[in-house]
Protein backbone atom coordinates (compact mmCIF):
# COMPACT_ATOMS: atom_id res chain seq x y z
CA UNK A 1 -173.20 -81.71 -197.78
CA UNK A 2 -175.89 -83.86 -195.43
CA UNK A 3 -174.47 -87.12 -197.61
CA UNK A 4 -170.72 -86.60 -196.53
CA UNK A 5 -171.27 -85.59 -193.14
CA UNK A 6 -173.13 -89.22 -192.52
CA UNK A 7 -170.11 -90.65 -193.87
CA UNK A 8 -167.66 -89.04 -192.28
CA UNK A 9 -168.95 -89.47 -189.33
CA UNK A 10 -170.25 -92.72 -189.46
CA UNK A 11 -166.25 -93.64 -190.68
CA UNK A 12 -164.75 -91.81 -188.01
CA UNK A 13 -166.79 -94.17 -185.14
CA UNK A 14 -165.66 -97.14 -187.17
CA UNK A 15 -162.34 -96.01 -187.22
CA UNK A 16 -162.44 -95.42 -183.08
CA UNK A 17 -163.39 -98.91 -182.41
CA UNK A 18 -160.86 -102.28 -182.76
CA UNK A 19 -162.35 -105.83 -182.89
CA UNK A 20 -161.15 -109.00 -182.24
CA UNK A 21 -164.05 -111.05 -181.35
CA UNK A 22 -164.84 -114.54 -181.25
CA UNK A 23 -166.38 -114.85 -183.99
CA UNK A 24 -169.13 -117.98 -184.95
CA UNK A 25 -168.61 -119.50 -188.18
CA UNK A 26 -165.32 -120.87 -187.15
CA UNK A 27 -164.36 -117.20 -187.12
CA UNK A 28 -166.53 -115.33 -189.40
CA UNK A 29 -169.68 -113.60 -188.13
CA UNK A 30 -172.69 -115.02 -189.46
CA UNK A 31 -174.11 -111.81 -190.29
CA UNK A 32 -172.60 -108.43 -191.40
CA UNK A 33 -174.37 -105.53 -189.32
CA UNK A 34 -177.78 -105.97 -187.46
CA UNK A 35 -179.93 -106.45 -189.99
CA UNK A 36 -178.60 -109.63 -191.58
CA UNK A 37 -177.82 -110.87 -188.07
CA UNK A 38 -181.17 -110.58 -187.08
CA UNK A 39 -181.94 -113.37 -190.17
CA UNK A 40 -179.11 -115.44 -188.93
CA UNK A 41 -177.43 -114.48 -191.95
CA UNK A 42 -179.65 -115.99 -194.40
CA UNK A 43 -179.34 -112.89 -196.93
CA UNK A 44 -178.02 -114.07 -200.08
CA UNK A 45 -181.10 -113.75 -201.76
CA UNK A 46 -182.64 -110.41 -199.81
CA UNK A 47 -180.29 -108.18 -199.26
CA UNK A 48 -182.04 -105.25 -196.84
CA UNK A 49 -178.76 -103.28 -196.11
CA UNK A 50 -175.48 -101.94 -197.92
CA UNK A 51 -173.69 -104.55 -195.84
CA UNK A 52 -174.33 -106.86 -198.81
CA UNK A 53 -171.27 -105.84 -200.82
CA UNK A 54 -169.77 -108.55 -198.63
CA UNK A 55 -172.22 -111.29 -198.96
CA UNK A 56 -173.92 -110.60 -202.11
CA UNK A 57 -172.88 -107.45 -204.23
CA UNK A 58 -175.56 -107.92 -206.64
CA UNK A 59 -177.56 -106.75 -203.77
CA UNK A 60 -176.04 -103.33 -203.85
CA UNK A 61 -178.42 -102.33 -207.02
CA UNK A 62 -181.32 -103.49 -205.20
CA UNK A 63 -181.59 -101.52 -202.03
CA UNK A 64 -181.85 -97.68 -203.24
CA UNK A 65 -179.19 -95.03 -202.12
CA UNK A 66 -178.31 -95.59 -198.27
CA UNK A 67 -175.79 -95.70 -195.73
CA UNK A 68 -175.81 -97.71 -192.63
CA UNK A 69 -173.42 -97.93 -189.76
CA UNK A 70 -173.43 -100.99 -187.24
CA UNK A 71 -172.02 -101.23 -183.84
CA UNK A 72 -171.69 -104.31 -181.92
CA UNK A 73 -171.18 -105.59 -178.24
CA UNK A 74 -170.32 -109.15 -178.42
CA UNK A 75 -169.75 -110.94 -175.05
CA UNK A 76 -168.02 -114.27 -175.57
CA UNK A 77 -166.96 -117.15 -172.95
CA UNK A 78 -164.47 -119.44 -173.39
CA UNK A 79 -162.89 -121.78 -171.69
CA UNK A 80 -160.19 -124.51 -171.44
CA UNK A 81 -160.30 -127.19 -169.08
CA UNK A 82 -157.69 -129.86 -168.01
CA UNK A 83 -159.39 -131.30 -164.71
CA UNK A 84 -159.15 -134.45 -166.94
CA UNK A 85 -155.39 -134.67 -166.68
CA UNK A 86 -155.58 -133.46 -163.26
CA UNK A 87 -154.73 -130.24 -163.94
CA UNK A 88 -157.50 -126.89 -163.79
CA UNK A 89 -160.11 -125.33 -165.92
CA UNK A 90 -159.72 -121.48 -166.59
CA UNK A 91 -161.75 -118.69 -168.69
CA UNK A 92 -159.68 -116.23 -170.30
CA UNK A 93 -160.03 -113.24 -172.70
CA UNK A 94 -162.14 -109.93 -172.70
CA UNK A 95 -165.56 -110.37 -171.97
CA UNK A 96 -166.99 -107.66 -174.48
CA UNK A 97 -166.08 -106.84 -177.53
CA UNK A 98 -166.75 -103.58 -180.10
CA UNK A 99 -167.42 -104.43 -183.56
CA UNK A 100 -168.30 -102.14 -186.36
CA UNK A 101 -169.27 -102.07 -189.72
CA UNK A 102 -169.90 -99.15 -192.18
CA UNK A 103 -170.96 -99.59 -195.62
CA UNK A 104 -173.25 -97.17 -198.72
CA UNK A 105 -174.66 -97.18 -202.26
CA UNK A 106 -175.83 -95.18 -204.64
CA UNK A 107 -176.51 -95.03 -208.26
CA UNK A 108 -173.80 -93.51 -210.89
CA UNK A 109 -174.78 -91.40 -213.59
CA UNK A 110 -176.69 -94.17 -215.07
CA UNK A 111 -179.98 -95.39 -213.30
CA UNK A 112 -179.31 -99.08 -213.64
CA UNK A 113 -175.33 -99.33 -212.10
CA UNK A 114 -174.12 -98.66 -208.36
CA UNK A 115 -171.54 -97.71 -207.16
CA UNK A 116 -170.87 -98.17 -203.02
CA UNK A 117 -168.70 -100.47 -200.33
CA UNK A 118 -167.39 -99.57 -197.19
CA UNK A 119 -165.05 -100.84 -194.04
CA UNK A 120 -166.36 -104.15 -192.30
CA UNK A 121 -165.34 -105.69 -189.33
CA UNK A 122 -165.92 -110.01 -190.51
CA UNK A 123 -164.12 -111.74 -188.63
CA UNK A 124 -162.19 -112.38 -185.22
CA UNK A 125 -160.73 -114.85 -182.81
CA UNK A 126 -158.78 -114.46 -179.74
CA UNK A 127 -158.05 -115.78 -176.00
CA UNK A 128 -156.20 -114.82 -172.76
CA UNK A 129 -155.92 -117.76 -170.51
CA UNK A 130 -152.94 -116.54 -168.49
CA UNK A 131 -151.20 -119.71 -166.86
CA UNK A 132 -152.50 -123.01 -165.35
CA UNK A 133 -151.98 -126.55 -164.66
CA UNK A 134 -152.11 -128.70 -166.79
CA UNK A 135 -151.39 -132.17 -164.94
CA UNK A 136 -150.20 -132.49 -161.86
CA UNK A 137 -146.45 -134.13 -161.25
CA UNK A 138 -147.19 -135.94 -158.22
CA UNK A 139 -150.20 -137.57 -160.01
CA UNK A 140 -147.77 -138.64 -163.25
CA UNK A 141 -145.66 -140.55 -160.21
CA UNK A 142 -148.23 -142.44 -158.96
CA UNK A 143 -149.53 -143.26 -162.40
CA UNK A 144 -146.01 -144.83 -163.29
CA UNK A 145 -144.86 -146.17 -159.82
CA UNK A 146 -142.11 -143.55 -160.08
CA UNK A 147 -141.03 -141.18 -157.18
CA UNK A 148 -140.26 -137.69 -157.22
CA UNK A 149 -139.43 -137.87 -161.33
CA UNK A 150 -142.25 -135.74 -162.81
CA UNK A 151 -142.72 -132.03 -162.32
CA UNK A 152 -146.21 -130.19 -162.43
CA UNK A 153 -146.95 -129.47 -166.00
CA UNK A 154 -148.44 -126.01 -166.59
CA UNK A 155 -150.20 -124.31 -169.67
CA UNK A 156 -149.94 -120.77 -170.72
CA UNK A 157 -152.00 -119.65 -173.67
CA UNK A 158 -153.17 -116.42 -175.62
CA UNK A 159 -154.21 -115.44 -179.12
CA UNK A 160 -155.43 -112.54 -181.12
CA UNK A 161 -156.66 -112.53 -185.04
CA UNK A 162 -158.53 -109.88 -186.11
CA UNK A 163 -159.95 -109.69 -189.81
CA UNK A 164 -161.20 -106.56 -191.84
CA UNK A 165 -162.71 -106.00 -195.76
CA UNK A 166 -162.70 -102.71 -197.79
CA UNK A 167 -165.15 -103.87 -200.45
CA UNK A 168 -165.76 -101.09 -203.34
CA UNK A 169 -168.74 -102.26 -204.95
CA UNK A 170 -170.05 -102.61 -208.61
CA UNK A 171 -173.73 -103.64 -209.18
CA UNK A 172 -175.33 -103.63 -212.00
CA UNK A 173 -179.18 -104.26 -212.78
CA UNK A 174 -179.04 -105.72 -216.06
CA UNK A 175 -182.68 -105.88 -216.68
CA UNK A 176 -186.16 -106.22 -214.07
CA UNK A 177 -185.42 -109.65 -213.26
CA UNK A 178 -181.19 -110.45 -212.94
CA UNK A 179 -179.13 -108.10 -210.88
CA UNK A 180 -175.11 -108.90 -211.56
CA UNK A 181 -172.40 -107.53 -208.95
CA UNK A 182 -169.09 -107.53 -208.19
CA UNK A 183 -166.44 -106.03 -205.11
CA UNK A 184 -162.57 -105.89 -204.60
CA UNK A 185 -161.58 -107.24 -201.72
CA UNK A 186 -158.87 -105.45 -199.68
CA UNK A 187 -157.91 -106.57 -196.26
CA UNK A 188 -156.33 -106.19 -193.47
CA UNK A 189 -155.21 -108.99 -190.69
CA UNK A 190 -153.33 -108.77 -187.14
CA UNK A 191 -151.74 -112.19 -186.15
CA UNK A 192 -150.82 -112.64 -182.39
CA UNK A 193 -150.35 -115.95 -180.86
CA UNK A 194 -148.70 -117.95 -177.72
CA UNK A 195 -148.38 -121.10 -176.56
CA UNK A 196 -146.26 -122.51 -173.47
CA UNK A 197 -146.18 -125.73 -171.95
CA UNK A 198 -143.44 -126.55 -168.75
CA UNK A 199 -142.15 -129.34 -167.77
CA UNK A 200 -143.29 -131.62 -170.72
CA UNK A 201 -141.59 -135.36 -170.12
CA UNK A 202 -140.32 -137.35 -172.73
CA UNK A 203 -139.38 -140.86 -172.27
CA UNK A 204 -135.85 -141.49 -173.84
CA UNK A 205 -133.08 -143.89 -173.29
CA UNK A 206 -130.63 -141.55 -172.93
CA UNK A 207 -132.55 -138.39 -171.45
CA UNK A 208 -132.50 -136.37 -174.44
CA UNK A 209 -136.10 -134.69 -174.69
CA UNK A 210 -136.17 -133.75 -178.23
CA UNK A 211 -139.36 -134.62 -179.43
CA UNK A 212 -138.29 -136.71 -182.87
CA UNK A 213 -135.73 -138.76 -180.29
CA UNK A 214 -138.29 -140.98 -179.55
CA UNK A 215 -140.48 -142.89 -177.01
CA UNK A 216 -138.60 -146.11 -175.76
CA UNK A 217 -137.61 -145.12 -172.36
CA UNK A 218 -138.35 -146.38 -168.80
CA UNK A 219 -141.25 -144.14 -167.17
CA UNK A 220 -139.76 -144.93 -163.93
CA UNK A 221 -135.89 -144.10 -164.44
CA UNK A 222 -134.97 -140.81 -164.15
CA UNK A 223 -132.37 -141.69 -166.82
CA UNK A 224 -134.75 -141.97 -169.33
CA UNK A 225 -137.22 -139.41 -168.62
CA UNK A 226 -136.36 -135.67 -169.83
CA UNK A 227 -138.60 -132.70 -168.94
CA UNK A 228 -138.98 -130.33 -171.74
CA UNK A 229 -140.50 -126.94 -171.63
CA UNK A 230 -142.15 -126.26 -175.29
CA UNK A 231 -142.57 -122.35 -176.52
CA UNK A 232 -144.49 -121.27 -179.53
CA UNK A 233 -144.47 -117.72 -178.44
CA UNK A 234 -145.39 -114.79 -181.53
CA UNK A 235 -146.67 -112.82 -178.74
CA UNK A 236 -145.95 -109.08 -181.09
CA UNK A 237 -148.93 -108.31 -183.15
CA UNK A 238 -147.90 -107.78 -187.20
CA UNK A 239 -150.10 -106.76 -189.19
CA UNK A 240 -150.97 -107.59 -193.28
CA UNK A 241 -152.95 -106.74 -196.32
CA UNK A 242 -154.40 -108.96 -198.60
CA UNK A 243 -156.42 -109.23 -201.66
CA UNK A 244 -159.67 -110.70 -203.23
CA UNK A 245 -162.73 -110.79 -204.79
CA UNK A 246 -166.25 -111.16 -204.58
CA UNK A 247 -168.89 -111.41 -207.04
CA UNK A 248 -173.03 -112.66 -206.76
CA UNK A 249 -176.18 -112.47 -208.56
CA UNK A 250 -179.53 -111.72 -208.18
CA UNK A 251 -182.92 -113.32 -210.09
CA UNK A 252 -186.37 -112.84 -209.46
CA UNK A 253 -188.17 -115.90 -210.79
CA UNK A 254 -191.54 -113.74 -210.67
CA UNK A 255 -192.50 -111.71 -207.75
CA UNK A 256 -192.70 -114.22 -204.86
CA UNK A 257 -189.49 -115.71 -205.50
CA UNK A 258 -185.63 -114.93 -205.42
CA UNK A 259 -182.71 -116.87 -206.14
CA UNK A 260 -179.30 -115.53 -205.13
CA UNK A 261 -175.58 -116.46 -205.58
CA UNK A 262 -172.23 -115.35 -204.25
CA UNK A 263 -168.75 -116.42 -204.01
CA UNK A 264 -165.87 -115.18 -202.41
CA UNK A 265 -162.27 -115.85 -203.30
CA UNK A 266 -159.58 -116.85 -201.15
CA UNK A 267 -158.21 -113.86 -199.37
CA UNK A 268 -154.68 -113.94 -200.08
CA UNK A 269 -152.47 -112.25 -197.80
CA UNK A 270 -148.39 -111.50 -197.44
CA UNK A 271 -146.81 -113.88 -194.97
CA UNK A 272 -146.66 -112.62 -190.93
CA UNK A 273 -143.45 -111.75 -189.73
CA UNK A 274 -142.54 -112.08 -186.19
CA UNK A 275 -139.32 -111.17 -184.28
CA UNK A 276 -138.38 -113.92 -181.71
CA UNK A 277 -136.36 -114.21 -179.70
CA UNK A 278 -134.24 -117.02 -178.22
CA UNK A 279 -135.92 -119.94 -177.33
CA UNK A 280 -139.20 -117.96 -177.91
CA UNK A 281 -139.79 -121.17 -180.27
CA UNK A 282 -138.42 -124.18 -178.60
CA UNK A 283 -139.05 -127.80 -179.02
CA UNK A 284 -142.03 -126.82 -180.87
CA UNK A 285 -142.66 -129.15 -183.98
CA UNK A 286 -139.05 -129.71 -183.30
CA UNK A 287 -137.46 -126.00 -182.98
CA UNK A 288 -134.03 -125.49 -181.76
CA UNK A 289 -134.97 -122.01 -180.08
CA UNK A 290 -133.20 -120.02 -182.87
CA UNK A 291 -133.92 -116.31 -182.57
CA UNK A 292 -134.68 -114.26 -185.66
CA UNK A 293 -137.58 -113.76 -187.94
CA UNK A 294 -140.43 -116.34 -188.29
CA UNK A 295 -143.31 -115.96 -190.89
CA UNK A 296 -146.55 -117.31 -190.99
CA UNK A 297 -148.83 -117.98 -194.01
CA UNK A 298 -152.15 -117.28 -193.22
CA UNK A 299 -154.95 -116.61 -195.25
CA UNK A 300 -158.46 -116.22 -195.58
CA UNK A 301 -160.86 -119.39 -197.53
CA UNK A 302 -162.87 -119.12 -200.29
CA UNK A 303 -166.39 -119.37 -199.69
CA UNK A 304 -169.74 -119.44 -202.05
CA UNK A 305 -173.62 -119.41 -200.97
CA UNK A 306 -176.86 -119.99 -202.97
CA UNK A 307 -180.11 -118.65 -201.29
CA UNK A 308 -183.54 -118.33 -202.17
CA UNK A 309 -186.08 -115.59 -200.81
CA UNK A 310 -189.81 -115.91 -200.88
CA UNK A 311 -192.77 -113.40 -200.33
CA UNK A 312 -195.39 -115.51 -199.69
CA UNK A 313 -197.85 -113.57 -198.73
CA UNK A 314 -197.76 -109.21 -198.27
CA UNK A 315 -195.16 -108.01 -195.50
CA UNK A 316 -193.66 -111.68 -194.80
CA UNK A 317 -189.98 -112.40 -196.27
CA UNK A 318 -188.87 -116.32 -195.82
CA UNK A 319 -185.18 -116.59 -196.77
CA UNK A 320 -182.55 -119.70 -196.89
CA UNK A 321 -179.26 -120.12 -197.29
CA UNK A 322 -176.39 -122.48 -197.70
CA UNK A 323 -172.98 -121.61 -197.59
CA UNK A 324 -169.75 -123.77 -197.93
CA UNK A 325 -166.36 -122.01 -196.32
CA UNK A 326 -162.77 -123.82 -197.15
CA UNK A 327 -161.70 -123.49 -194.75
CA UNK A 328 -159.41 -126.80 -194.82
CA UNK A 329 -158.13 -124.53 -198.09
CA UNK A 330 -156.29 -121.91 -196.04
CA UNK A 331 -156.39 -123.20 -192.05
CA UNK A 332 -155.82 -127.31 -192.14
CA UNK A 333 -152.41 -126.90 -192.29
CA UNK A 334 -150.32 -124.05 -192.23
CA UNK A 335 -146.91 -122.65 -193.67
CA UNK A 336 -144.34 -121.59 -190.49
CA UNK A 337 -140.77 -120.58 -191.25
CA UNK A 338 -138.11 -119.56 -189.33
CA UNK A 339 -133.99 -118.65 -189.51
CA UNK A 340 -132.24 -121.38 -191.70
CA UNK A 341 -131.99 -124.68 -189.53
CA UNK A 342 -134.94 -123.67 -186.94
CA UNK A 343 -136.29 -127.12 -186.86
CA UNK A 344 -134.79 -130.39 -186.76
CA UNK A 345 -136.79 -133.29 -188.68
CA UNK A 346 -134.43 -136.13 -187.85
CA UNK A 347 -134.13 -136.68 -184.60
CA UNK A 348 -130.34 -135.55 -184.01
CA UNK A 349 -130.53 -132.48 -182.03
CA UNK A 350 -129.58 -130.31 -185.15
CA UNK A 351 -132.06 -127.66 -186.76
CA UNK A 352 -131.84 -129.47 -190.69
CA UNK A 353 -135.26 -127.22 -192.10
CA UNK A 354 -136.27 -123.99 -191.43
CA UNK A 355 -140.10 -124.82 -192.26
CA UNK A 356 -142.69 -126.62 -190.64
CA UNK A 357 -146.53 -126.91 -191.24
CA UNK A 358 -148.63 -125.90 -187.89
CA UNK A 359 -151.51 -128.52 -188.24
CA UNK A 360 -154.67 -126.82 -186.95
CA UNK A 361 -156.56 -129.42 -189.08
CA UNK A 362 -159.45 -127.31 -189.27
CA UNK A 363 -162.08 -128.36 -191.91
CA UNK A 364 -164.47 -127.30 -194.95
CA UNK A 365 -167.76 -125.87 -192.68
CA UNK A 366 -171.38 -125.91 -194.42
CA UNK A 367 -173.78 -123.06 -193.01
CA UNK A 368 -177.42 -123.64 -193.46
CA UNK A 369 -179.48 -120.41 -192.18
CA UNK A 370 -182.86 -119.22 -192.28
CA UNK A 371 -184.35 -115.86 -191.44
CA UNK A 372 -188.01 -114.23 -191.64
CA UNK A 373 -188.92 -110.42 -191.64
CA UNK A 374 -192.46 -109.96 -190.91
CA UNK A 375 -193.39 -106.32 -191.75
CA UNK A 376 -195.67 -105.01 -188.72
CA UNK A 377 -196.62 -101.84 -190.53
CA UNK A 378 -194.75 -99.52 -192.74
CA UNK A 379 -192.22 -98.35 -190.07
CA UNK A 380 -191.57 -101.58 -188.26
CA UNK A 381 -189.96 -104.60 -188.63
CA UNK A 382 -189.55 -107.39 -186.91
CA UNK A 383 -187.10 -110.48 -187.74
CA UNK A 384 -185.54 -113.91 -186.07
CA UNK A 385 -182.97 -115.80 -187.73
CA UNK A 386 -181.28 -119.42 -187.21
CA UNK A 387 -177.60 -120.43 -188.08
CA UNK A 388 -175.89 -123.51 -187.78
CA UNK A 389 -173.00 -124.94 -188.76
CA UNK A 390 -170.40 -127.99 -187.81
CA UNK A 391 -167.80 -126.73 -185.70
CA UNK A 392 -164.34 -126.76 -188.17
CA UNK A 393 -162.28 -128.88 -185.64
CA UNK A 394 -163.00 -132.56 -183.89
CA UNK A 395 -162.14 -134.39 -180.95
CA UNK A 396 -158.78 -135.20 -182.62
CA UNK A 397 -157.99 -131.50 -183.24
CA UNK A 398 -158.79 -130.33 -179.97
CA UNK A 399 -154.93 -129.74 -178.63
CA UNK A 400 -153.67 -128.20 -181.72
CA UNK A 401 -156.52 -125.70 -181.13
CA UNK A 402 -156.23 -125.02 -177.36
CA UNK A 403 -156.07 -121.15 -178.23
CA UNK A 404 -158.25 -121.57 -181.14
CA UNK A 405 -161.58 -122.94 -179.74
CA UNK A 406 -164.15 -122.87 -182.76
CA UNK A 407 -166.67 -124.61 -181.28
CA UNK A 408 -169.85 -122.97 -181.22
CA UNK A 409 -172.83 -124.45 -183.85
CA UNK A 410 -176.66 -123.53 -183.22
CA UNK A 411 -176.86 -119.43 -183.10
CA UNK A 412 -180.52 -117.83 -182.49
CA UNK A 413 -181.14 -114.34 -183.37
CA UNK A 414 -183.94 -111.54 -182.97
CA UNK A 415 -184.10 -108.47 -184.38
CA UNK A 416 -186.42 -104.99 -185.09
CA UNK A 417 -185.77 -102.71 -187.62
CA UNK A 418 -187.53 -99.25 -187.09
CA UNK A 419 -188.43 -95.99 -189.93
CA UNK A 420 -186.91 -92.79 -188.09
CA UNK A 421 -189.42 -90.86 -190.51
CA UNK A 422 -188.34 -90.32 -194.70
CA UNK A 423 -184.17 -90.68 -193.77
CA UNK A 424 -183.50 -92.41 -190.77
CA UNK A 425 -183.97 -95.69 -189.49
CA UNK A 426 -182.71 -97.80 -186.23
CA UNK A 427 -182.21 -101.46 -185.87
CA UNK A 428 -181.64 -103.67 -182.57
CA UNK A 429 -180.16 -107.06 -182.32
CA UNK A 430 -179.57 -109.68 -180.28
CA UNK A 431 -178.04 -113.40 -180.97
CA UNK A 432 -177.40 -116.39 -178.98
CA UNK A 433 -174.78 -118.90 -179.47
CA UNK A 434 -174.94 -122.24 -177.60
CA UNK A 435 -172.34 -123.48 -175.34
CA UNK A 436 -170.64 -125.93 -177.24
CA UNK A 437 -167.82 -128.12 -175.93
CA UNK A 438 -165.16 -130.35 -177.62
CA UNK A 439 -163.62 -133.12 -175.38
CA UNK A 440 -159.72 -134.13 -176.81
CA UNK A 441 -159.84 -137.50 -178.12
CA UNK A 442 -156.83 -139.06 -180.01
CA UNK A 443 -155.45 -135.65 -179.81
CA UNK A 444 -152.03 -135.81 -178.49
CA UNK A 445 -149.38 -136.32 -181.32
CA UNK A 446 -146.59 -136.46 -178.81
CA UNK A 447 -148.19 -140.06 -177.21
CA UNK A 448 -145.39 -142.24 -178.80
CA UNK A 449 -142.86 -140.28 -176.39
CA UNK A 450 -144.04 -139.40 -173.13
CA UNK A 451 -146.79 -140.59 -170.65
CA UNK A 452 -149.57 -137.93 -171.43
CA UNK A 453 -152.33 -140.27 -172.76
CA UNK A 454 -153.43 -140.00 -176.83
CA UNK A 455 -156.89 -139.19 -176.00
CA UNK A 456 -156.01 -136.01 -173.29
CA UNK A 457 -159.27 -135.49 -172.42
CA UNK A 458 -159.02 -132.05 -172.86
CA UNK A 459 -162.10 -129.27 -172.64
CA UNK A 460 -162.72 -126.25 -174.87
CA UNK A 461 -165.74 -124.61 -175.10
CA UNK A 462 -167.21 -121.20 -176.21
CA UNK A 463 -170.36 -119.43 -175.62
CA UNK A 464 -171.53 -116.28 -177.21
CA UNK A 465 -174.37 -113.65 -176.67
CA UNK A 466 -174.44 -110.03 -178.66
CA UNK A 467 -176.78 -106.93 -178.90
CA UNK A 468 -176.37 -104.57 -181.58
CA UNK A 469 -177.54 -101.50 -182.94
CA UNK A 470 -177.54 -100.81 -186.90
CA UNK A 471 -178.19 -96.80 -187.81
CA UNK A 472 -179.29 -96.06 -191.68
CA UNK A 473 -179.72 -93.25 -193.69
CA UNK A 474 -181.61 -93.31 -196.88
CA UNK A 475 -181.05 -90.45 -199.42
């Protein structure tokens, strides 16, 4: 009876909590619950907590019969900032966010399998910029010589992606030295994003602002330039489930050393469906503003890690990882359809397609990590962790990611994990993520037709800064 009321009521505080965070790795956490946060992740080869049917569910064998609940504030800044186009710098979004993670193990009726899993929150992303200029018209004039022909150009941007795993676990110690394990995947995903921009000019010969028409106007004839006002706007939540897999190892060369190995499938979800309405999508990617339903294909990348964990001396734990998420797999470009004839490829005015791809161009990302747990006694320990990684995007993503800024690289992290007497236990956390700022250069794939400059000059940045608290129970 103690067992299920943990449970239950470590489920029902999961269940009372949403998350959609700004995540680090591009948008995955680097750690699942406080105690591999406070190694910066580096756990693939020492797992401490039953959060490891995620990263390594060989690990689930390996940590005795337990359940742990995690609960996270996470406090990020972001920022976009066009003071380079003459326009303004804003911060947007929710300054804290809750996320939780519950997960347990135990063995079956055999002393060598596990059985466990549980509901974590992995991965978020999401902005609130409200609107802003973006350049200013009277500046465009003077640029060109022209008078009175350009309008202020404003910005309007939000977006919200939050990512969940169910992850029923198999492990399976197969003799005193290899450990084998393996999870299903189920998910869950909520898509919301927006995108506005007013009073976008095109230079045509003829005024006609479609973005395919071309870029061989005058700048200064107010025949030739048309002002455009470009929507991307799937500002209604939907919501998904998707499927996958992940499966690790475990192998103690002797008793100093571990080797570890997990990988993750691609998280394959149904497509998002939106209702829009007219001219909700306009002039986007070349949208005629049809209303009706619009679908998005967006999944979640593969992913695989090798670690290594050495003891080298009594109560000290060195562990390293690297991990490679594909992201170019599942976010570089990505499947958007609409109504039949919702874009027009050609250039005549006429929606001839109803898909596009939505180039995020986001790339492959290689984590390296390292965490160390120094035992000060046999109730407390105390841990710091580093993470870094290459931001996804470049200089030459930067405006297809305005409401997607994935910047952040070098995290720090502390940690303290403390014996409640024979059951309980209580871990604290905290982790710092750099500022980290990406400056738009040869960004702008609508140069060829209007007098914003290929390199915009354009800032994003994110900063992040977390404390959590991880609760365990050992049976």
């Amino acid at each position: 009876m103690k067992k299920g009321l943990v449970l239950i009521l470590a489920l029902a505080l999961v269940l009372g909590f949403g998350a959609t965070a700004m995540a680090t790795n591009g948008y995955q956490l680097i750690g699942i619950g406080q105690l591999q946060k406070s190694m910066g992740g580096a756990v693939t080869a020492a797992p401490r907590d039953s959060m490891t049917a995620i990263t390594n569910p060989a690990g689930m064998s390996r940590i005795g019969s337990r359940a742990d609940f995690s609960l996270e504030a996470f406090m990020p800044t972001r920022s976009v900032d066009f003071t380079g186009l003459g326009g303004q710098k804003t911060e947007g979004g929710t300054d804290m966010y809750g996320i939780p993670a519950i997960g347990w193990t135990a063995p079956t009726s055999r002393d060598d399998l596990y059985f466990g899993g549980g509901m974590y929150g992995t991965s978020g992303l999401g902005v609130d910029y409200g609107e802003l200029s973006m350049a200013q018209g009277a500046g465009l004039d003077f640029m060109y010589g022209a008078s009175g022909i350009y309008n202020d150009i404003n910005f309007d941007g939000y977006s919200a992606i939050q990512f969940w795993k169910m992850a029923p676990t198999l492990a399976l110690n197969v003799n005193d030295q290899l450990s084998l394990g393996f999870s299903l995947n189920m998910d869950y995903q909520s898509v919301a994003m927006r995108q506005a921009f007013s009073n976008i000019p095109f230079w045509t010969p003829t005024a006609w602002g479609v973005i395919m028409g071309g870029g061989s106007g005058d700048p200064t004839d107010p025949t030739h330039v048309a002002l455009q006002n470009i929507n991307f706007d799937l500002g209604r939540p939907t919501s998904q489930f998707g499927f996958g897999f992940t499966m690790g190892a475990l192998y103690d060369i002797n008793d100093m050393i571990t080797v570890g190995a997990m990988y993750s499938s691609k998280q394959n979800f149904s497509d998002a469906e939106f209702r829009v309405g007219s001219g909700d999508i306009a002039t986007y990617g070349g949208a005629v503003g049809l209303p009706g339903i619009y679908k998005m294909d967006l999944d979640y990348p593969a992913q695989y890690a090798i670690g290594v964990a050495v003891k080298p001396i009594e109560g000290l734990l060195i562990a390293l990882d690297y991990k490679n998420i594909n992201w170019s797999g599942t976010h570089e470009e990505v499947d958007f359809k609409g109504p039949a004839g919702a874009f027009d490829t050609d250039g005549d005015g006429v929606g001839d397609t109803d898909s596009i791809k939505l180039g995020f161009g986001w790339d492959d990302q290689t984590v390296i990590a390292l965490g160390i747990v120094y035992a000060v006694n046999e109730n407390l320990d105390i841990s710091a962790g580093y993470n870094k990684a290459d931001a996804p995007i470049e200089a030459n993503d930067v405006f297809s990611n305005l409401i997607l800024p994935a910047t952040v690289e070098t995290h720090y992290t502390l940690g303290a994990d403390y014996k409640l007497g024979q059951h309980w236990g209580v871990g604290l956390t905290y982790m710092k993520a750099q500022s980290a700022e990406l400056v738009g250069a040869n960004d702008n794939p609508l140069a060829a037709y209007g007098p914003l400059p290929a390199s915009t000059g354009v800032k994003i940045e994110l900063e992040e800064s977390s404390y959590g608290m991880q609760l365990s129970y050992r049976f």
